[in-house]
PDB file of N, CA and C in Angstrom:
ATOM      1  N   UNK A   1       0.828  -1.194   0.000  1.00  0.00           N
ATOM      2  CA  UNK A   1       0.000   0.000   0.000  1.00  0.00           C
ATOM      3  C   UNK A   1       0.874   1.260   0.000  1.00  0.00           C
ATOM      4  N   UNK A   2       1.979   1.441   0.572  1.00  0.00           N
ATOM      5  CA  UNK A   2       2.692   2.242   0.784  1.00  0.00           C
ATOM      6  C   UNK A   2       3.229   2.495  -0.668  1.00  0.00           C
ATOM      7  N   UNK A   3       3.824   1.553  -1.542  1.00  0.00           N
ATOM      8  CA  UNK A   3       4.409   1.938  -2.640  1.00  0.00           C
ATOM      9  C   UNK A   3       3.226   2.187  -3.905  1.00  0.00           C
ATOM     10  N   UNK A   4       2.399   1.902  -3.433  1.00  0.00           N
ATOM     11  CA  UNK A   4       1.106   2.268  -4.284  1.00  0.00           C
ATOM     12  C   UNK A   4       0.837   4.148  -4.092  1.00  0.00           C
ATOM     13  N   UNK A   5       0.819   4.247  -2.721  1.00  0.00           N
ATOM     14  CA  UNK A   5       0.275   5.506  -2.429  1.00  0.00           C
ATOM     15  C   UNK A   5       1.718   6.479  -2.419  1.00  0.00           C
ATOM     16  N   UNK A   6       3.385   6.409  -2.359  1.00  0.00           N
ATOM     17  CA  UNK A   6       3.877   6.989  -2.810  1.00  0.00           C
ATOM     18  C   UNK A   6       4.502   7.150  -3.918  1.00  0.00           C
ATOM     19  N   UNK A   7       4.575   6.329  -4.649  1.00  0.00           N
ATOM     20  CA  UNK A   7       5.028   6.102  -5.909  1.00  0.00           C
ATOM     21  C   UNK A   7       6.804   6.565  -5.605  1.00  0.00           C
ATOM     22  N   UNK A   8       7.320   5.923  -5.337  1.00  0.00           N
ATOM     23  CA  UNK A   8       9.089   6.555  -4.858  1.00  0.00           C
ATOM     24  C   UNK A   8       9.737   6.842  -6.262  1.00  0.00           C
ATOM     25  N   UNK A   9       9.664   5.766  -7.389  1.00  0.00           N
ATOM     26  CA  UNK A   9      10.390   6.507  -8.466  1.00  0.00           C
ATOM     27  C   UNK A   9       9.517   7.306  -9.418  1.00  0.00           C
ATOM     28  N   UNK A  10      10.619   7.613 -10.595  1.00  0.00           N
ATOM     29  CA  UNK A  10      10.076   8.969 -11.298  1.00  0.00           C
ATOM     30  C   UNK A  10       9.624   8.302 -12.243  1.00  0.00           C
ATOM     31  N   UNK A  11      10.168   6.763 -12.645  1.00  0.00           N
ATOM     32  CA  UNK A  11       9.112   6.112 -13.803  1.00  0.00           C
ATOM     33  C   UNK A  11       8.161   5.630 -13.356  1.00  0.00           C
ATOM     34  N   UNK A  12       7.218   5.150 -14.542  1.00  0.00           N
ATOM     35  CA  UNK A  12       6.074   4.544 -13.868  1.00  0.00           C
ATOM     36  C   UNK A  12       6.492   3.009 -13.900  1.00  0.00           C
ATOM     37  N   UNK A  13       6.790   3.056 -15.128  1.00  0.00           N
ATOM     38  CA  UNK A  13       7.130   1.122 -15.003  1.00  0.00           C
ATOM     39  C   UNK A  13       7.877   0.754 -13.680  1.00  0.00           C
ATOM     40  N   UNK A  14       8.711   1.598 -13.234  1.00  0.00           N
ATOM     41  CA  UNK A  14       9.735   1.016 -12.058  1.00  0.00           C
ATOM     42  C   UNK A  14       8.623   0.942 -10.956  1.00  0.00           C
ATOM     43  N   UNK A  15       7.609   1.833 -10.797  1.00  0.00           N
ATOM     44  CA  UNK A  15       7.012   2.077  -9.724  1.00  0.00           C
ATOM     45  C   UNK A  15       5.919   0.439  -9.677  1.00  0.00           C
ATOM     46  N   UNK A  16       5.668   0.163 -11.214  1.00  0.00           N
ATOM     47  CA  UNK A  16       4.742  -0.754 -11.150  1.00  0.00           C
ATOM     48  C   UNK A  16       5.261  -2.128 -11.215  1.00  0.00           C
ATOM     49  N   UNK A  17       6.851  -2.454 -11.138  1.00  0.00           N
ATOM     50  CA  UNK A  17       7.875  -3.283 -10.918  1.00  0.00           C
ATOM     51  C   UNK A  17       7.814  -3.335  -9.545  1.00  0.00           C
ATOM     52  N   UNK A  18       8.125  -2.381  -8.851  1.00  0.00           N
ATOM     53  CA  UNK A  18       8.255  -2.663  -7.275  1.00  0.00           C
ATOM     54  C   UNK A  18       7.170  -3.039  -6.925  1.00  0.00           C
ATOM     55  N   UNK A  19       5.964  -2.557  -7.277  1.00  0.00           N
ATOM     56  CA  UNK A  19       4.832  -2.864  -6.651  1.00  0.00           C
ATOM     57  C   UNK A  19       4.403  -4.727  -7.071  1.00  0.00           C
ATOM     58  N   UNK A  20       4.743  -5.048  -8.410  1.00  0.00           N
ATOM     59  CA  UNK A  20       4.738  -6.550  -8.724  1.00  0.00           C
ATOM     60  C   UNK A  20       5.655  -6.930  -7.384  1.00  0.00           C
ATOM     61  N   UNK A  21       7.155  -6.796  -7.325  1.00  0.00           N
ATOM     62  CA  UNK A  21       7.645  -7.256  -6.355  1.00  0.00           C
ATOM     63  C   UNK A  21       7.287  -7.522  -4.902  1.00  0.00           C
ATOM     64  N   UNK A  22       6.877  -6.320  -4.611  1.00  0.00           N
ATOM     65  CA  UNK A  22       5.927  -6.448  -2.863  1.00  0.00           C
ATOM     66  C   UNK A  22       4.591  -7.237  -2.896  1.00  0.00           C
ATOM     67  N   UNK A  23       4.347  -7.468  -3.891  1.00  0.00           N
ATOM     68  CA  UNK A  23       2.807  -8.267  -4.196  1.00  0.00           C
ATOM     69  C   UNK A  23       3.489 -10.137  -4.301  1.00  0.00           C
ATOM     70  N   UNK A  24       4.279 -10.215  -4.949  1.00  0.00           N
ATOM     71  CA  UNK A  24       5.260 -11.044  -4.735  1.00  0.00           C
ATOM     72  C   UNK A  24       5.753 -12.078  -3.803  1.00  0.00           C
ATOM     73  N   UNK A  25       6.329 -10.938  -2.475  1.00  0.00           N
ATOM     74  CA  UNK A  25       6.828 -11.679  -1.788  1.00  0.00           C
ATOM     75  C   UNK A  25       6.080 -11.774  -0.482  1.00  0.00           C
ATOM     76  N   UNK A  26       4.538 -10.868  -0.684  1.00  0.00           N
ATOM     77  CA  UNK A  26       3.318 -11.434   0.456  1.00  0.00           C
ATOM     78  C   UNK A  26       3.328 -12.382  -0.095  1.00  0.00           C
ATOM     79  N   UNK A  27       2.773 -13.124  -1.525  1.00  0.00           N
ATOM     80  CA  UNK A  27       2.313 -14.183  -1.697  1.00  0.00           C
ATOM     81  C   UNK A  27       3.524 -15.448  -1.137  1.00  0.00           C
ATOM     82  N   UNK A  28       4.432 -15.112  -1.510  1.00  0.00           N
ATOM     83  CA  UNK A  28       6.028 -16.249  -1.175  1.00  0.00           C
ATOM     84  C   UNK A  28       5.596 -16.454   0.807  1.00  0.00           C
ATOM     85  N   UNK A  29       5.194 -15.630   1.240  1.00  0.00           N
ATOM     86  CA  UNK A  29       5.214 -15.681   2.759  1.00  0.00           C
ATOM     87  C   UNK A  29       4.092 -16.535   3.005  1.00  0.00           C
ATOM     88  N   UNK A  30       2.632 -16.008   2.260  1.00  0.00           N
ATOM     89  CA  UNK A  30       1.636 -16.594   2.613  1.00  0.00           C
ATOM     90  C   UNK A  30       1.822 -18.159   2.007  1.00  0.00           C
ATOM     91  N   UNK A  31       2.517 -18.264   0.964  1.00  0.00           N
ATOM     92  CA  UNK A  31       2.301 -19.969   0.965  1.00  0.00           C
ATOM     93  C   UNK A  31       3.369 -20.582   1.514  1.00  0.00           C
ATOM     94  N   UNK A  32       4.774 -19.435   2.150  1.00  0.00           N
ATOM     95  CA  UNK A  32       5.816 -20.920   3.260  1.00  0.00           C
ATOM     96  C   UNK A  32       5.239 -21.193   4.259  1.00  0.00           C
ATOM     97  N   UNK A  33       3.880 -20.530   4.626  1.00  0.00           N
ATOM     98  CA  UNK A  33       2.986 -20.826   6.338  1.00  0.00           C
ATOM     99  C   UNK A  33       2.792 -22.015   5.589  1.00  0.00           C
ATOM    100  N   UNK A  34       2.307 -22.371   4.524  1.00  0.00           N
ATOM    101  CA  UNK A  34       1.661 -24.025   4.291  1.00  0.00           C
ATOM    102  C   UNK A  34       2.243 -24.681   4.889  1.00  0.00           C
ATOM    103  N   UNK A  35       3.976 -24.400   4.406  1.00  0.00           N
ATOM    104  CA  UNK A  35       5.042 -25.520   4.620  1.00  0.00           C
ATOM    105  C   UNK A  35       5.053 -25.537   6.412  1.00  0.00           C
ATOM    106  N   UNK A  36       4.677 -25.078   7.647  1.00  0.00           N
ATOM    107  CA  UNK A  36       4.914 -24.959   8.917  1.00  0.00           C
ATOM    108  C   UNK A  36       4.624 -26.517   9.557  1.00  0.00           C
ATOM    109  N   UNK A  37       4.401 -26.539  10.646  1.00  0.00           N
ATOM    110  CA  UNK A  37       4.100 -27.433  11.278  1.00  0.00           C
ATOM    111  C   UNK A  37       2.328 -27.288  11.166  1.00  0.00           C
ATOM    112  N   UNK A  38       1.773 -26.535  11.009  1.00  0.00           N
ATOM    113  CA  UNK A  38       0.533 -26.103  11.333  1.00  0.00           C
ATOM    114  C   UNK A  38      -0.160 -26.562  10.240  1.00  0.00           C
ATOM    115  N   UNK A  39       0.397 -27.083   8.974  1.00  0.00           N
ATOM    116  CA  UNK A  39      -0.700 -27.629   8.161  1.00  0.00           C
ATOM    117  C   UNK A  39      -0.027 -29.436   8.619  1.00  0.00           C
ATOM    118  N   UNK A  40      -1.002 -30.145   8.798  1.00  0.00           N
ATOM    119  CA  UNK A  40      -0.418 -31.397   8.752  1.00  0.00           C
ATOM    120  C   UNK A  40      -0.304 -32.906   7.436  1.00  0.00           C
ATOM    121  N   UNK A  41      -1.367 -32.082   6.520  1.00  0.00           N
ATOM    122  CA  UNK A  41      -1.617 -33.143   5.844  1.00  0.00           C
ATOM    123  C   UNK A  41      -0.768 -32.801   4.314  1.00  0.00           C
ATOM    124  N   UNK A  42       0.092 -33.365   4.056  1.00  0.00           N
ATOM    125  CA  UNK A  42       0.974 -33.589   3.156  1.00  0.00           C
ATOM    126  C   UNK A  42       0.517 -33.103   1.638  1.00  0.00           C
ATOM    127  N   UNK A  43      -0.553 -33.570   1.406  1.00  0.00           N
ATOM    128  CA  UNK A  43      -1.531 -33.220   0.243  1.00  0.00           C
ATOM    129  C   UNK A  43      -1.851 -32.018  -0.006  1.00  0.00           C
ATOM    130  N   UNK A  44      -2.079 -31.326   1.202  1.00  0.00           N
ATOM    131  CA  UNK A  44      -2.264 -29.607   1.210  1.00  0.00           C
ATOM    132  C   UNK A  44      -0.546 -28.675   0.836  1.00  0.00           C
ATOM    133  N   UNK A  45       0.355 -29.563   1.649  1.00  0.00           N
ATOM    134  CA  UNK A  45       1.873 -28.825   1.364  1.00  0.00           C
ATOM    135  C   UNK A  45       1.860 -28.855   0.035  1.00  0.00           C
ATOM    136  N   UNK A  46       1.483 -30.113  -0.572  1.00  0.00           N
ATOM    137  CA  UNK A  46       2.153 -30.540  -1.989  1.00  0.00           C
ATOM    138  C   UNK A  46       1.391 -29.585  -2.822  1.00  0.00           C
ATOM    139  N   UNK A  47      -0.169 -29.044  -2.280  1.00  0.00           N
ATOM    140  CA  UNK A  47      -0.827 -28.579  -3.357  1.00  0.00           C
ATOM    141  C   UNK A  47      -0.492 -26.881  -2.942  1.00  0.00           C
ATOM    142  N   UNK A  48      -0.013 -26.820  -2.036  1.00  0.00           N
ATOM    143  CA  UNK A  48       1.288 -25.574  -1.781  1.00  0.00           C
ATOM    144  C   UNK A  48       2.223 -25.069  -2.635  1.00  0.00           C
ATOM    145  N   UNK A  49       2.947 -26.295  -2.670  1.00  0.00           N
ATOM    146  CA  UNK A  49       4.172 -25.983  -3.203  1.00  0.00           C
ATOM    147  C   UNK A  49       3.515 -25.908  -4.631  1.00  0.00           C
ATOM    148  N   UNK A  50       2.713 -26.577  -5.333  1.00  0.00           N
ATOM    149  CA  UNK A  50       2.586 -26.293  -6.511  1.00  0.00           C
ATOM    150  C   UNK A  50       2.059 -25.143  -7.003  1.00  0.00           C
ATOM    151  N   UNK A  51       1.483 -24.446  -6.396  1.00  0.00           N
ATOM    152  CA  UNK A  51       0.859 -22.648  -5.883  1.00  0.00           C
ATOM    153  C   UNK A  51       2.025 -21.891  -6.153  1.00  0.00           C
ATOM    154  N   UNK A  52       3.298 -22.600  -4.920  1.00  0.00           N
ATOM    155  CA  UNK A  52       4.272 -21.386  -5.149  1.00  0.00           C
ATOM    156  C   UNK A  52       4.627 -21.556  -6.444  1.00  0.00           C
ATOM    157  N   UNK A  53       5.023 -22.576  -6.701  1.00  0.00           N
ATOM    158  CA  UNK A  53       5.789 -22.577  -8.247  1.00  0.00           C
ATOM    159  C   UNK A  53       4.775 -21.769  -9.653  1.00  0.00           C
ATOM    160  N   UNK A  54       3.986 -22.321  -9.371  1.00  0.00           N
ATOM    161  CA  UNK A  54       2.991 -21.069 -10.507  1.00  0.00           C
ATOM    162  C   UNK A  54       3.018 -19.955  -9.889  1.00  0.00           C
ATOM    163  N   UNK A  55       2.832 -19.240  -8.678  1.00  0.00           N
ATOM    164  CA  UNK A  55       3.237 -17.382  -8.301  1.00  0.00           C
ATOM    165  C   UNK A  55       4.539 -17.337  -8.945  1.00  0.00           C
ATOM    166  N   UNK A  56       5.752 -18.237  -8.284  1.00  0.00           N
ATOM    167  CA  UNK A  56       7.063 -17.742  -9.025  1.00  0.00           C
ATOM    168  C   UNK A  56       7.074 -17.761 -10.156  1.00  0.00           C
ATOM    169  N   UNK A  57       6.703 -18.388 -11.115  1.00  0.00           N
ATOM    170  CA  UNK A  57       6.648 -18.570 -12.413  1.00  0.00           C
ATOM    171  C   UNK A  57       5.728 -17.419 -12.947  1.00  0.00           C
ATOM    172  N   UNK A  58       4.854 -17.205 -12.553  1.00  0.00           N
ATOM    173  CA  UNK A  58       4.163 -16.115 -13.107  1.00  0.00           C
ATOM    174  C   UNK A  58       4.588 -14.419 -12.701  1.00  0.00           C
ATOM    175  N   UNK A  59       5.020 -14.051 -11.762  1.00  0.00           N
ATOM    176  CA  UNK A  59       5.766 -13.520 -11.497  1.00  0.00           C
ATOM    177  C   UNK A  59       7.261 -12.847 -12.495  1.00  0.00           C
ATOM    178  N   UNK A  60       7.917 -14.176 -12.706  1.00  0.00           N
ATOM    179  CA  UNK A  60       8.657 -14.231 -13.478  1.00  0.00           C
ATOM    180  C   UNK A  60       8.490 -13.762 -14.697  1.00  0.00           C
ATOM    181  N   UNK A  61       7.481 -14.470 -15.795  1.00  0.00           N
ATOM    182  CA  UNK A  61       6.724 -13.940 -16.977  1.00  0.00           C
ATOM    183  C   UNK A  61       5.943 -12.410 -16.883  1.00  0.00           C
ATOM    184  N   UNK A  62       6.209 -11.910 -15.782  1.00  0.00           N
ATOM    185  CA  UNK A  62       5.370 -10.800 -15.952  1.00  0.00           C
ATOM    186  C   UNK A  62       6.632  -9.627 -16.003  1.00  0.00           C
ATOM    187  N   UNK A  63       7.563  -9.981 -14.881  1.00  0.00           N
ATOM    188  CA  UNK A  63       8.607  -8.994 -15.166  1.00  0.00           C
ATOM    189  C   UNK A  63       8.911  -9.077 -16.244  1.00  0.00           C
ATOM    190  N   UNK A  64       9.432 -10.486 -16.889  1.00  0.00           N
ATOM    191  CA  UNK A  64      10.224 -10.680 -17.693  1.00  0.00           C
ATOM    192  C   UNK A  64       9.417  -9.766 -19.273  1.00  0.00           C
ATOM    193  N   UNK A  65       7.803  -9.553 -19.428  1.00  0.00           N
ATOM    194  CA  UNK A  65       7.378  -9.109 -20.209  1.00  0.00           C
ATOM    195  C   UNK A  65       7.480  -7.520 -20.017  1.00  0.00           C
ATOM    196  N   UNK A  66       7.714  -6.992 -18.845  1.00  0.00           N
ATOM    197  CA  UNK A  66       7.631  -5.439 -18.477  1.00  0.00           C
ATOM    198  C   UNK A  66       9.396  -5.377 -19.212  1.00  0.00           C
ATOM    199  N   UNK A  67      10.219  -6.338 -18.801  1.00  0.00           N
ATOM    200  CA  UNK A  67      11.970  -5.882 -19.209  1.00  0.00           C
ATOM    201  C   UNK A  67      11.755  -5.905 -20.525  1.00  0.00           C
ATOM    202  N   UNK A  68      11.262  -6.988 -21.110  1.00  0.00           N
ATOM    203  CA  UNK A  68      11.058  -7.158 -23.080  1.00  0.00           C
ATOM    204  C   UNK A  68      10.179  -5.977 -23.620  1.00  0.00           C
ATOM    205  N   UNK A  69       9.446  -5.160 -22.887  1.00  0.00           N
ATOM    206  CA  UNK A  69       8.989  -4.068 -23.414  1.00  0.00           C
ATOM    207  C   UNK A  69       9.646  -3.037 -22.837  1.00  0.00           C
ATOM    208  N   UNK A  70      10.314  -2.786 -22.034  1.00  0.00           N
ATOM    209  CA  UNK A  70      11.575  -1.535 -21.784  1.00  0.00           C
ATOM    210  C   UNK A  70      12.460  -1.494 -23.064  1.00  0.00           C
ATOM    211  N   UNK A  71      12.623  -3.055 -23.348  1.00  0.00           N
ATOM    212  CA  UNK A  71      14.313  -2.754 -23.897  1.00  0.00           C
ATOM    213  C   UNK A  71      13.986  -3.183 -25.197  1.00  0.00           C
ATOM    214  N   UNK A  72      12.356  -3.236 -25.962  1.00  0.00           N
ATOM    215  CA  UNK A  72      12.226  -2.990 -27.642  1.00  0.00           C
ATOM    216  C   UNK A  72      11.867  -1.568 -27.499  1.00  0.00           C
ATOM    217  N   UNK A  73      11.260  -0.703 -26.430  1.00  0.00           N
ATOM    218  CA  UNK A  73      10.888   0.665 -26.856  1.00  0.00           C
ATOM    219  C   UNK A  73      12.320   1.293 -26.822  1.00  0.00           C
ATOM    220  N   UNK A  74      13.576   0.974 -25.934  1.00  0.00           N
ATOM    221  CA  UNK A  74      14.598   1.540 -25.717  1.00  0.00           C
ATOM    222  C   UNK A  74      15.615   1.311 -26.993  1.00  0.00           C
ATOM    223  N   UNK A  75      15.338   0.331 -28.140  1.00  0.00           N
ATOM    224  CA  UNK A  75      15.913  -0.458 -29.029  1.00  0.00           C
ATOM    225  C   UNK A  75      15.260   0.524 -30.370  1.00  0.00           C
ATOM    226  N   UNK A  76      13.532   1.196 -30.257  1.00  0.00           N
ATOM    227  CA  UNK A  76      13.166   1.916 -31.426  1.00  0.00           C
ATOM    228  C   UNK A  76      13.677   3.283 -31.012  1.00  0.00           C
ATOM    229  N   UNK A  77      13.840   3.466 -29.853  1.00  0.00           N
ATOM    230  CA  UNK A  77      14.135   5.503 -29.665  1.00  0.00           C
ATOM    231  C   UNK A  77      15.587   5.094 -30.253  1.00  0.00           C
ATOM    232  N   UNK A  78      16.313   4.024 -30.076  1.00  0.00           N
ATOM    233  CA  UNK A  78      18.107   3.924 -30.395  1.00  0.00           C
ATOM    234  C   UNK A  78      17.534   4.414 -32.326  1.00  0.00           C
ATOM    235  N   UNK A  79      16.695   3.134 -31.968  1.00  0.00           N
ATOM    236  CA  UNK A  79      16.940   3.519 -34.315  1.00  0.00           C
ATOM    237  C   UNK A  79      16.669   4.600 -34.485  1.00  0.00           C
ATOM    238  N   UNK A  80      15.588   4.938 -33.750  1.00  0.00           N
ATOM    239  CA  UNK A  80      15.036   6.294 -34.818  1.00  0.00           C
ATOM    240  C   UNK A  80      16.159   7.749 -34.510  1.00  0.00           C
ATOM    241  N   UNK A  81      16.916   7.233 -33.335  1.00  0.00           N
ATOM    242  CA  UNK A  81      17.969   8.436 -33.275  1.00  0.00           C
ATOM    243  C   UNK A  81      19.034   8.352 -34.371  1.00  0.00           C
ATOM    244  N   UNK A  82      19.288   7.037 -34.091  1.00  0.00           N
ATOM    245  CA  UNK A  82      20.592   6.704 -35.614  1.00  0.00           C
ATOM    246  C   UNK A  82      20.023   6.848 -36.704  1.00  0.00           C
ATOM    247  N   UNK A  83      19.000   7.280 -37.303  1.00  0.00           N
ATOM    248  CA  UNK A  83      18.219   7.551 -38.694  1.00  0.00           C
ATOM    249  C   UNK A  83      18.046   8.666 -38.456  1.00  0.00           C
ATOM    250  N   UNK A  84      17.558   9.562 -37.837  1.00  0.00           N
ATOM    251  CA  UNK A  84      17.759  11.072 -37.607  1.00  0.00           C
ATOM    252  C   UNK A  84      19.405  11.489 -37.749  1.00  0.00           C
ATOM    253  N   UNK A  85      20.078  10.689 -36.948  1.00  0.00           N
ATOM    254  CA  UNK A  85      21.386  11.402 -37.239  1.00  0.00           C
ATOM    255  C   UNK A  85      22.240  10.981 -38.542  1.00  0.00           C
ATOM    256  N   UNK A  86      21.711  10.078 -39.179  1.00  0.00           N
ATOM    257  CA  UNK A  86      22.197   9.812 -40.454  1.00  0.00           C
ATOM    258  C   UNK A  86      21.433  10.368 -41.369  1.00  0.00           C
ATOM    259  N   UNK A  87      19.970  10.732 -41.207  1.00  0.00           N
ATOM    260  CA  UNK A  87      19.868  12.100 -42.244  1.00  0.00           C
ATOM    261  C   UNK A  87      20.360  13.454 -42.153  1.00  0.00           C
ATOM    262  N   UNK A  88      20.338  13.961 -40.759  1.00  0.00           N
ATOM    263  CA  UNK A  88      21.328  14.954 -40.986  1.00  0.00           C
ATOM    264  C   UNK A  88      22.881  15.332 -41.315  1.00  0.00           C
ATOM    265  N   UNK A  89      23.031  14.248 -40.980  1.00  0.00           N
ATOM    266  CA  UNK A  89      24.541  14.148 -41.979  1.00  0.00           C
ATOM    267  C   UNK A  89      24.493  13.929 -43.155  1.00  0.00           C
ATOM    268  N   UNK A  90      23.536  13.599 -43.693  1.00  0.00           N
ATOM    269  CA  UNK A  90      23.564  13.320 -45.261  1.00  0.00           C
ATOM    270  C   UNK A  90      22.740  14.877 -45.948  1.00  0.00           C
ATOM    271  N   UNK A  91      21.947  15.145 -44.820  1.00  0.00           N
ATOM    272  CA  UNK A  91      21.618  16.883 -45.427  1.00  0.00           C
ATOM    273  C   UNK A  91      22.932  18.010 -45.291  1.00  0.00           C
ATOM    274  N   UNK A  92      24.043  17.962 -44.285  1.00  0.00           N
ATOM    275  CA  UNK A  92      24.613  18.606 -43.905  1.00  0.00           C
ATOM    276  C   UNK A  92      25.834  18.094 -45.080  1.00  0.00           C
ATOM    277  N   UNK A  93      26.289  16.850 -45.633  1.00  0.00           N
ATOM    278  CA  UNK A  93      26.762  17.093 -46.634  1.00  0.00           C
ATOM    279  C   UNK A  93      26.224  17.341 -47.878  1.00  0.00           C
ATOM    280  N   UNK A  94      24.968  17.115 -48.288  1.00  0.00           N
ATOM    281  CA  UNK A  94      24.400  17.888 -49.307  1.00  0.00           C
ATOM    282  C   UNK A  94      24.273  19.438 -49.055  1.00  0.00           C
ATOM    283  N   UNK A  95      24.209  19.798 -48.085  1.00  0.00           N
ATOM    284  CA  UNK A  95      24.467  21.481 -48.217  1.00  0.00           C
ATOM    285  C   UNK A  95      26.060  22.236 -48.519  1.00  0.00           C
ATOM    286  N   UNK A  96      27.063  21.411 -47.739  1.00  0.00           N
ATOM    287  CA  UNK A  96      28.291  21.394 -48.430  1.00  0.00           C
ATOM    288  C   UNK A  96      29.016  21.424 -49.625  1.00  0.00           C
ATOM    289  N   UNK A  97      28.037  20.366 -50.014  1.00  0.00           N
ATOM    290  CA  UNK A  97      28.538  20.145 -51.841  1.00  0.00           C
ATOM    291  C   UNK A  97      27.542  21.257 -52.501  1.00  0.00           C
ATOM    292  N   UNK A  98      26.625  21.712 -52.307  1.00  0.00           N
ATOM    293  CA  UNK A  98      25.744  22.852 -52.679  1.00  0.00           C
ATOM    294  C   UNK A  98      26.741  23.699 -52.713  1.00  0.00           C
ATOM    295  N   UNK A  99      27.180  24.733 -51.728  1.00  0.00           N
ATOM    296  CA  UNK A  99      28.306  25.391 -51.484  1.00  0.00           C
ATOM    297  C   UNK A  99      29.437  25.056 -51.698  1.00  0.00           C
ATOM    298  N   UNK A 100      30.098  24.583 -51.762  1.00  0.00           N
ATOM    299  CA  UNK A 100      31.311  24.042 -53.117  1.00  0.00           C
ATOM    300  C   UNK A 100      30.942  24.478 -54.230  1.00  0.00           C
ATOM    301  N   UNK A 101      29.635  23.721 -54.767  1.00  0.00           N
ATOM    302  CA  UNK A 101      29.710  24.047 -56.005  1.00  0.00           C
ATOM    303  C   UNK A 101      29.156  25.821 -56.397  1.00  0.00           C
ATOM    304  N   UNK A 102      29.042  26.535 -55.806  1.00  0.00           N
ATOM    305  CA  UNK A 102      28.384  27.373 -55.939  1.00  0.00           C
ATOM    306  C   UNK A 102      30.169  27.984 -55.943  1.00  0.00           C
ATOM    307  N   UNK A 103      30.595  28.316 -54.965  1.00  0.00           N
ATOM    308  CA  UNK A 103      31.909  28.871 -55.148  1.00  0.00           C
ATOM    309  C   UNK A 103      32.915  28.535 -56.563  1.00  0.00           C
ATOM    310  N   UNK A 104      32.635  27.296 -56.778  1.00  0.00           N
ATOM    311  CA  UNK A 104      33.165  26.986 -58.249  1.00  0.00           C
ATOM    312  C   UNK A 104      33.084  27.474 -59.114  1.00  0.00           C
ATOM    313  N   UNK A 105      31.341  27.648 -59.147  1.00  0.00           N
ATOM    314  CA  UNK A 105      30.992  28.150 -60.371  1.00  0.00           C
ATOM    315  C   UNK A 105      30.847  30.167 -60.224  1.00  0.00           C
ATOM    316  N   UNK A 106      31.302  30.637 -59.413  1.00  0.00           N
ATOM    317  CA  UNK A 106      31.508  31.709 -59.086  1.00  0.00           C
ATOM    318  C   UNK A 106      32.865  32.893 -59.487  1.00  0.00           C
TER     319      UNK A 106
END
């Protein structure tokens, strides 16, 4: 609740990363009580542990889809900067050779 209601970083994805994370590791807590002395019947641990392994696993796939969409939007701002800066170098030597030739023919 706390990282919900302050939001600590300045992105949003990070903010909604931490917040996957703290959502996370209530669930990791609430299913090692299975594993205690306090559940006794083996069948309930087992159908525990198979709980945790789908939270971790899903968990997993969810960051792992928030990092694969950081780092293709961070992969199109890269191109479209290297195509911006390779047209202006290709305008900035076409204005060059403009001016060359203008002095030539002068």
């Amino acid at each position: 609740m706390f990282l919900i209601y302050l939001q600590p970083y300045t992105n949003k994805m990070d903010n909604v990363t931490e917040i996957i994370n703290e959502f996370g590791v209530l669930a990791y807590i609430f299913h090692l009580r299975c594993f205690t002395d306090w559940i006794d019947d083996t069948t309930a641990r087992y159908n525990a542990g198979i709980s945790l392994i789908i939270t971790v696993s899903l968990k997993i796939l969810i960051l792992f889809a928030i990092w694969l969409r950081d780092v293709t939007l961070q992969m199109i701002l890269n191109c479209k900067k290297f195509c911006f800066l390779v047209k202006l170098k290709k305008d900035i030597q076409f204005e060059n050779e403009v001016e060359v030739e203008e002095q030539e023919n002068s």
